[in-house]
Protein backbone atom coordinates (compact mmCIF):
# COMPACT_ATOMS: atom_id res chain seq x y z
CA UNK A 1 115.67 20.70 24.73
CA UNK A 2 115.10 19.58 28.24
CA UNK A 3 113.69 16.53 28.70
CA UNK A 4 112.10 15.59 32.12
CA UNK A 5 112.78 12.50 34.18
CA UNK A 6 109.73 10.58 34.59
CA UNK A 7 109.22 8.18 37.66
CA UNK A 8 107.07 5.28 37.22
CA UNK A 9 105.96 3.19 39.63
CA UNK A 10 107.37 -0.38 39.66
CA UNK A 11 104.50 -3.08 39.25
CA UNK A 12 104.65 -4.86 42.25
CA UNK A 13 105.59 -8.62 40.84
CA UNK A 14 104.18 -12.31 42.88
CA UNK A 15 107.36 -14.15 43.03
CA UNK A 16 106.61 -17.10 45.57
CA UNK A 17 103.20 -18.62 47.56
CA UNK A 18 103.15 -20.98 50.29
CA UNK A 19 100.68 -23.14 50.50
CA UNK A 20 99.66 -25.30 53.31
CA UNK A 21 97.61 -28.51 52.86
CA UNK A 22 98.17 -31.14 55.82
CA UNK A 23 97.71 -34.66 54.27
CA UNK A 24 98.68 -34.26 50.67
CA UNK A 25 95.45 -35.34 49.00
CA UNK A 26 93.07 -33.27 50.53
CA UNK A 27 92.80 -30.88 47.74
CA UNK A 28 92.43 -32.67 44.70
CA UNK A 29 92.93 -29.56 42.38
CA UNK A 30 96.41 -28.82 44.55
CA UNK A 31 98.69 -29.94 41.36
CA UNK A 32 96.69 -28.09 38.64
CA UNK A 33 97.23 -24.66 41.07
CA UNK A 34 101.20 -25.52 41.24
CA UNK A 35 101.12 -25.93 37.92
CA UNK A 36 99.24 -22.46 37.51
CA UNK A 37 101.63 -21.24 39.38
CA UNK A 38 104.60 -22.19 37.46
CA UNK A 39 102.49 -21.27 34.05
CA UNK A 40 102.64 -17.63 35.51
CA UNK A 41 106.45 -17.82 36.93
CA UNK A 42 105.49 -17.63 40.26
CA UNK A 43 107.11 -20.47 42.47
CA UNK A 44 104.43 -22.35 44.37
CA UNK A 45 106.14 -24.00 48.28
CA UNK A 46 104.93 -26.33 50.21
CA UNK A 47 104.18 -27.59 53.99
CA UNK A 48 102.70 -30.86 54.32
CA UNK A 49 101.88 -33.78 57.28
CA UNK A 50 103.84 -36.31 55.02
CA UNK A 51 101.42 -38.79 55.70
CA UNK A 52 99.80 -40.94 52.43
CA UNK A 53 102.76 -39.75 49.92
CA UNK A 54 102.39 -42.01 47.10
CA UNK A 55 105.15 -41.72 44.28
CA UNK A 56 103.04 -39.93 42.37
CA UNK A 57 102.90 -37.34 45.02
CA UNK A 58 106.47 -37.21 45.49
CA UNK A 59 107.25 -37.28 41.26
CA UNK A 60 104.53 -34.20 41.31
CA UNK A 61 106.17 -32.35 44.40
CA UNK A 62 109.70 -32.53 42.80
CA UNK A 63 108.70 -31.24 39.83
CA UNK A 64 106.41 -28.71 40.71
CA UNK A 65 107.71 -27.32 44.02
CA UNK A 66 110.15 -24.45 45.13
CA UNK A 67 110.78 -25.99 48.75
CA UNK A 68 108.56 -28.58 50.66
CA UNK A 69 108.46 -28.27 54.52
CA UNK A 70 106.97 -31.78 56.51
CA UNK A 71 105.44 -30.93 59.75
CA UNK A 72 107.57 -33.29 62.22
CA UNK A 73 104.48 -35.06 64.21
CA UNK A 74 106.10 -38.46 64.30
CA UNK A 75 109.64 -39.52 63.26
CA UNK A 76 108.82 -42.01 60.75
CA UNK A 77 106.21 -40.47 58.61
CA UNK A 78 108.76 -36.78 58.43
CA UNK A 79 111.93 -38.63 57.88
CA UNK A 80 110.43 -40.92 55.58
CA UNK A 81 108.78 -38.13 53.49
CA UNK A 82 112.25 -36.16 53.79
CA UNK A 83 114.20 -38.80 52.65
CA UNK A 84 111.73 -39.60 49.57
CA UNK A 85 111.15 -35.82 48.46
CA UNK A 86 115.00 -35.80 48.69
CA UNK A 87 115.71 -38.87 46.30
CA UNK A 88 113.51 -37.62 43.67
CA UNK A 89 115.18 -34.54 43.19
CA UNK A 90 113.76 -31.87 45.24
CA UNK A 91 116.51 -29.14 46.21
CA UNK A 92 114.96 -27.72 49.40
CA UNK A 93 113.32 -29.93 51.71
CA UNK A 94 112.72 -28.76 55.44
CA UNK A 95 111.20 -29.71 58.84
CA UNK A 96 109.00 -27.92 60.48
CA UNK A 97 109.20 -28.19 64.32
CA UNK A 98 106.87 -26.24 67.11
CA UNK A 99 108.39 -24.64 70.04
CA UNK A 100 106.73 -24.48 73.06
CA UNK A 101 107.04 -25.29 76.42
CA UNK A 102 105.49 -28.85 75.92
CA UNK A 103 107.47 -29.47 72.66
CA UNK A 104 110.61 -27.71 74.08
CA UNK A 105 112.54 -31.27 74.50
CA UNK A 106 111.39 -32.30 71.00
CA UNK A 107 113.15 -29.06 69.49
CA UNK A 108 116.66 -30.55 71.30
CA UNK A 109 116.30 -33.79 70.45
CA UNK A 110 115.42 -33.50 66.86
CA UNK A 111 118.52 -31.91 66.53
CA UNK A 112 120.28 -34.77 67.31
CA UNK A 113 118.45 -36.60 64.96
CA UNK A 114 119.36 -34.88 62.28
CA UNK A 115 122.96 -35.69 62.54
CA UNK A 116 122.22 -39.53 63.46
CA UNK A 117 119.71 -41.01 61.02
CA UNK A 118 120.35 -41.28 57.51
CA UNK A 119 117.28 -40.34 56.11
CA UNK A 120 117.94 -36.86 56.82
CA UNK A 121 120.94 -36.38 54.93
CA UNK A 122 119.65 -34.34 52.45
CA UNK A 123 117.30 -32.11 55.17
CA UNK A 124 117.75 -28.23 53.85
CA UNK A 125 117.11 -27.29 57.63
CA UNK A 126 114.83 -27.63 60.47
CA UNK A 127 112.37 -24.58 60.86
CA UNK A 128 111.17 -23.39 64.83
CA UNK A 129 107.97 -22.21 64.57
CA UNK A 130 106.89 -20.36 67.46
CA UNK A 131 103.52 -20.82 69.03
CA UNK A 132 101.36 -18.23 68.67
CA UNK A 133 98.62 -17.43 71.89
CA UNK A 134 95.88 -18.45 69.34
CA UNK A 135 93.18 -20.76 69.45
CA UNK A 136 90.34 -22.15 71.84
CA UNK A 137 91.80 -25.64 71.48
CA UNK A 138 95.49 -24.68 72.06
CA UNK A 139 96.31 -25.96 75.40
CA UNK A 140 100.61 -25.49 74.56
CA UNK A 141 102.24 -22.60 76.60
CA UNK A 142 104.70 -20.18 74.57
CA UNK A 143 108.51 -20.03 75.66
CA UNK A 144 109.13 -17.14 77.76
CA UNK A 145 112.24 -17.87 79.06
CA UNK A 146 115.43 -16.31 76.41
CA UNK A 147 117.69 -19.02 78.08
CA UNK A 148 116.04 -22.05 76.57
CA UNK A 149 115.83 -20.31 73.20
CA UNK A 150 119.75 -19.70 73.58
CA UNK A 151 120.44 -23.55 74.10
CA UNK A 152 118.74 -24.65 71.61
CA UNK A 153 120.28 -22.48 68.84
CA UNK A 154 123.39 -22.87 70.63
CA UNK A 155 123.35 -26.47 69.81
CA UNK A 156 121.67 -26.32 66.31
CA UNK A 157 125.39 -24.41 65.77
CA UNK A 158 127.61 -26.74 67.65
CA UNK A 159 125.89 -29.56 65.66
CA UNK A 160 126.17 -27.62 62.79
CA UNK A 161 122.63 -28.62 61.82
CA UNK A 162 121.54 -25.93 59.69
CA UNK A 163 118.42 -23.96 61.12
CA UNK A 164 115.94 -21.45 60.66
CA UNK A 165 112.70 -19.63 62.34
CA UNK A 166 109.50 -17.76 61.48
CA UNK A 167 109.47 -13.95 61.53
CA UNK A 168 107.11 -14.56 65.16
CA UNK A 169 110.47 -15.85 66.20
CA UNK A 170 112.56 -12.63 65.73
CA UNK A 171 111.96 -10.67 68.53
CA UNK A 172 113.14 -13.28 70.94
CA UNK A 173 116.14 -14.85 68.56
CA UNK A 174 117.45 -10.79 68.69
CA UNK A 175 117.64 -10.90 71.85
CA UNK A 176 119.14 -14.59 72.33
CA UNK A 177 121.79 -14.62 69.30
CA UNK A 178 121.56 -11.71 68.28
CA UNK A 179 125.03 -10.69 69.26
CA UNK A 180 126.69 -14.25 67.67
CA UNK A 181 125.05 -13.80 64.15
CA UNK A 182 124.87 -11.48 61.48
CA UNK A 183 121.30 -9.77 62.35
CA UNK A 184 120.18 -9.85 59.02
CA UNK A 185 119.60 -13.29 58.73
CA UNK A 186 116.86 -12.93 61.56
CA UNK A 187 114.05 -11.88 59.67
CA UNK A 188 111.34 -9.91 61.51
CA UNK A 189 107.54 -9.76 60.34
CA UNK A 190 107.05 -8.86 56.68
CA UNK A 191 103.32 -8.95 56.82
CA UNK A 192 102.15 -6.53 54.42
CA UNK A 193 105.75 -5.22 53.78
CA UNK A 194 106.50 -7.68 50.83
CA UNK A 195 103.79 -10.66 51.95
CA UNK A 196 100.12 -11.11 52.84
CA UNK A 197 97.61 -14.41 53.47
CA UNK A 198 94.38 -15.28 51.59
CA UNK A 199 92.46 -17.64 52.98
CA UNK A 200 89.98 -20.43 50.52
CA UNK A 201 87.12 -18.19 50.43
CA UNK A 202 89.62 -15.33 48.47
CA UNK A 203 89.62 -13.18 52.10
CA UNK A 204 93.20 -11.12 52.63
CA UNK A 205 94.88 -10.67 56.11
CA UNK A 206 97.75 -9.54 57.11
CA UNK A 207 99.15 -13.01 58.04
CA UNK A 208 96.95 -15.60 58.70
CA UNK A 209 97.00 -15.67 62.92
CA UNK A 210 95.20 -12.30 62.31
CA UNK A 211 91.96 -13.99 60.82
CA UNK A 212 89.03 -13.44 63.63
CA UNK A 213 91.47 -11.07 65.44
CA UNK A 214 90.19 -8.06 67.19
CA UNK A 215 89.72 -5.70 63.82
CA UNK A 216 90.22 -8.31 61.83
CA UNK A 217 86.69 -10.51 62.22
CA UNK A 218 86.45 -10.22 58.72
CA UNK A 219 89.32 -9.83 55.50
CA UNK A 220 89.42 -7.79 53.01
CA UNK A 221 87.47 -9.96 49.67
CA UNK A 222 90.06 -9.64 46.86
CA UNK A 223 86.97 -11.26 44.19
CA UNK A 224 85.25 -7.76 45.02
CA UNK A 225 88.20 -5.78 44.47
CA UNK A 226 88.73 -3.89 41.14
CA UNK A 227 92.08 -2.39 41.78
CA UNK A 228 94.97 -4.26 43.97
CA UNK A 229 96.94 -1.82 44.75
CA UNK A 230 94.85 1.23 45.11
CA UNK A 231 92.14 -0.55 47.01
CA UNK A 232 94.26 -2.95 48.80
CA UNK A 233 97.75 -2.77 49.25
CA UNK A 234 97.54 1.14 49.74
CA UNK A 235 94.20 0.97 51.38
CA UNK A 236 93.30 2.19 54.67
CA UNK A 237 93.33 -1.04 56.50
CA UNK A 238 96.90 -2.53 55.58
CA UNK A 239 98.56 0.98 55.57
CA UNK A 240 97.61 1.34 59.30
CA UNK A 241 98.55 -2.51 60.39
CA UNK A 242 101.98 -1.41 58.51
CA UNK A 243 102.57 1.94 60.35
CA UNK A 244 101.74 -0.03 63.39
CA UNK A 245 103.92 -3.18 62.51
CA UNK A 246 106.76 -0.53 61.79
CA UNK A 247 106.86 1.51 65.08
CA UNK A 248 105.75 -1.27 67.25
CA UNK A 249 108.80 -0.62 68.85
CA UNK A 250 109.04 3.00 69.19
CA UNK A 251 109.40 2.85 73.08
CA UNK A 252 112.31 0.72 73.21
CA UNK A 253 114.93 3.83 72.86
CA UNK A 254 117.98 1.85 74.32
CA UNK A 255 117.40 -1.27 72.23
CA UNK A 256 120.21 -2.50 70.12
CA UNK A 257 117.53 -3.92 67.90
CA UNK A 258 115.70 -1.47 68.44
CA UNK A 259 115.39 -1.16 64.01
CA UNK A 260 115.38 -4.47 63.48
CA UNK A 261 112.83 -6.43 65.78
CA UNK A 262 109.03 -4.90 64.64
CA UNK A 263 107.16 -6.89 67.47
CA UNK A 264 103.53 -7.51 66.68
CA UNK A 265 101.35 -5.36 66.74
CA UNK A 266 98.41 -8.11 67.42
CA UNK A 267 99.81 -10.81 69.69
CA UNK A 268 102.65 -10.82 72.66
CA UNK A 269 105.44 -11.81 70.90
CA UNK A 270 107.91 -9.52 71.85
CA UNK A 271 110.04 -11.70 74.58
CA UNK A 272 112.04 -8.88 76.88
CA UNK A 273 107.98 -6.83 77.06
CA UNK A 274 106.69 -10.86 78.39
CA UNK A 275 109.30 -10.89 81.26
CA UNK A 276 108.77 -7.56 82.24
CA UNK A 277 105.28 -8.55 82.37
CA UNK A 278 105.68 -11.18 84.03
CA UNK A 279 108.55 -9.70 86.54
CA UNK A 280 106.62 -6.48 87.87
CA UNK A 281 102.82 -8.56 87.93
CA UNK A 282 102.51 -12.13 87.70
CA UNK A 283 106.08 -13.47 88.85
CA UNK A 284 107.33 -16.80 87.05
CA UNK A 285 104.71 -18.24 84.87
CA UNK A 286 103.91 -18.46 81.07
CA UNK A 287 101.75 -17.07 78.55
CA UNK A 288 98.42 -19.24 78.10
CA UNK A 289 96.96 -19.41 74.72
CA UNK A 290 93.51 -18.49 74.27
């Protein structure tokens, strides 16, 4: 007797969140949703400011967190965060550093401080985030130039200060060190390949620069959703911002990362399209946020 293969689809399995909160008591129910979290073997990460970290805090964050990044606004309230997250046991502890034009010199010198002051001996690694054209208050300018992206990874190696980058970051660290790293630890956009954001209010976007985006004024509302995947992670709306995330680069035929890069399909982050850009209509220059 035959017996026929059967194919079942895998169900699709919420392995980490990230969670950002700024000033670590602003939520006062944070703990009881890490602790959810954990309850349901799902690993619950963290950014914060570092600011007002009593040692309850930092007991709760070891504990209960995956990784903790600290947003580096000021020296002494990061490294002093760093240094206590690391002493009470917490494995991954990052920084999280802008880049921009105005924060460019920051980005270098942090580096340096990593190897010089103590309280950063047990740093996992300092995160670039790049700045995003987003936001009516946003007055930074984002780097256009691949030269300045090349010197400072150049000396994040040389120091051998361990570093890492968003997935906005991709398209221009391809093109920068691409050729003095193994590619795959540049990670391009995953949005709604293997992650999504939902905002307070339960809303889902692809990542969470797209929220009040052109075609995305509004997210999708998981609490009136009866069926995830049919309804939402098949639906019409993410399946056409993931064909468009993965042939965003479809015209770049002689590109060595041609596979690899996925520029975005909602903001100009795609560095080699900005010069050209830039080169054939505007001249030297950079690209204003909104």
């Amino acid at each position: 007797m035959k017996v026929k293969s059967v194919q079942r689809m895998t169900r699709p399995q919420l392995m980490q969140v990230a969670l950002g909160i700024g000033d670590i008591d602003a939520n006062p129910d944070l703990y009881n949703i890490m602790s959810f979290c954990r309850e349901h073997n799902v690993i619950p990460n963290l950014t914060i400011n570092g600011a007002r970290l009593t040692d309850e805090h930092v007991n709760n964050l070891a504990k209960l967190a995956g990784a903790v990044a600290v947003s580096h606004y000021s020296d002494n309230v990061c490294f002093n965060a760093i240094e206590r997250l690391v002493k009470a046991g917490l494995k991954q502890v990052n920084i999280h550093q802008l880049l921009a034009e105005e924060t460019y010199e920051d980005c270098i010198s942090l580096l340096d401080k990593v190897k010089q002051d103590p309280r950063l001996a047990g740093l996992g690694a300092v995160v670039f985030l790049r700045l995003k054209p987003k936001g009516n208050r946003n007055q930074f300018h984002m780097i256009t130039d691949t030269n300045k992206i090349r010197i400072l990874t150049q000396k994040a190696m040389d120091l051998g200060v361990r570093f890492g980058a968003d997935s906005c970051s991709a398209p221009a660290l391809f093109r920068a060190i691409g050729h003095q790293v193994s590619i795959e630890s540049i990670e391009p956009c995953e949005s709604t390949l293997f992650s999504i954001y939902v905002d307070v209010n339960g809303k889902l976007y692809p990542c969470s620069f797209c929220a009040g985006e052109p075609g995305w004024e509004d997210g999708i509302d998981l609490l009136q959703t009866d069926n995830f995947l049919r309804d939402v992670w098949f639906g019409e709306r993410l399946t056409q911002w993931r064909h468009q995330l993965l042939n965003t680069t479809s015209t770049c035929q002689h590109c060595t990362y041609k596979a690899e890069c996925r520029s975005c399909p909602m903001f100009p982050l795609d560095t080699c399209k900005i010069e050209k850009l830039f080169n054939s209509h505007i001249g030297e220059g950079s690209i204003h946020a909104k």
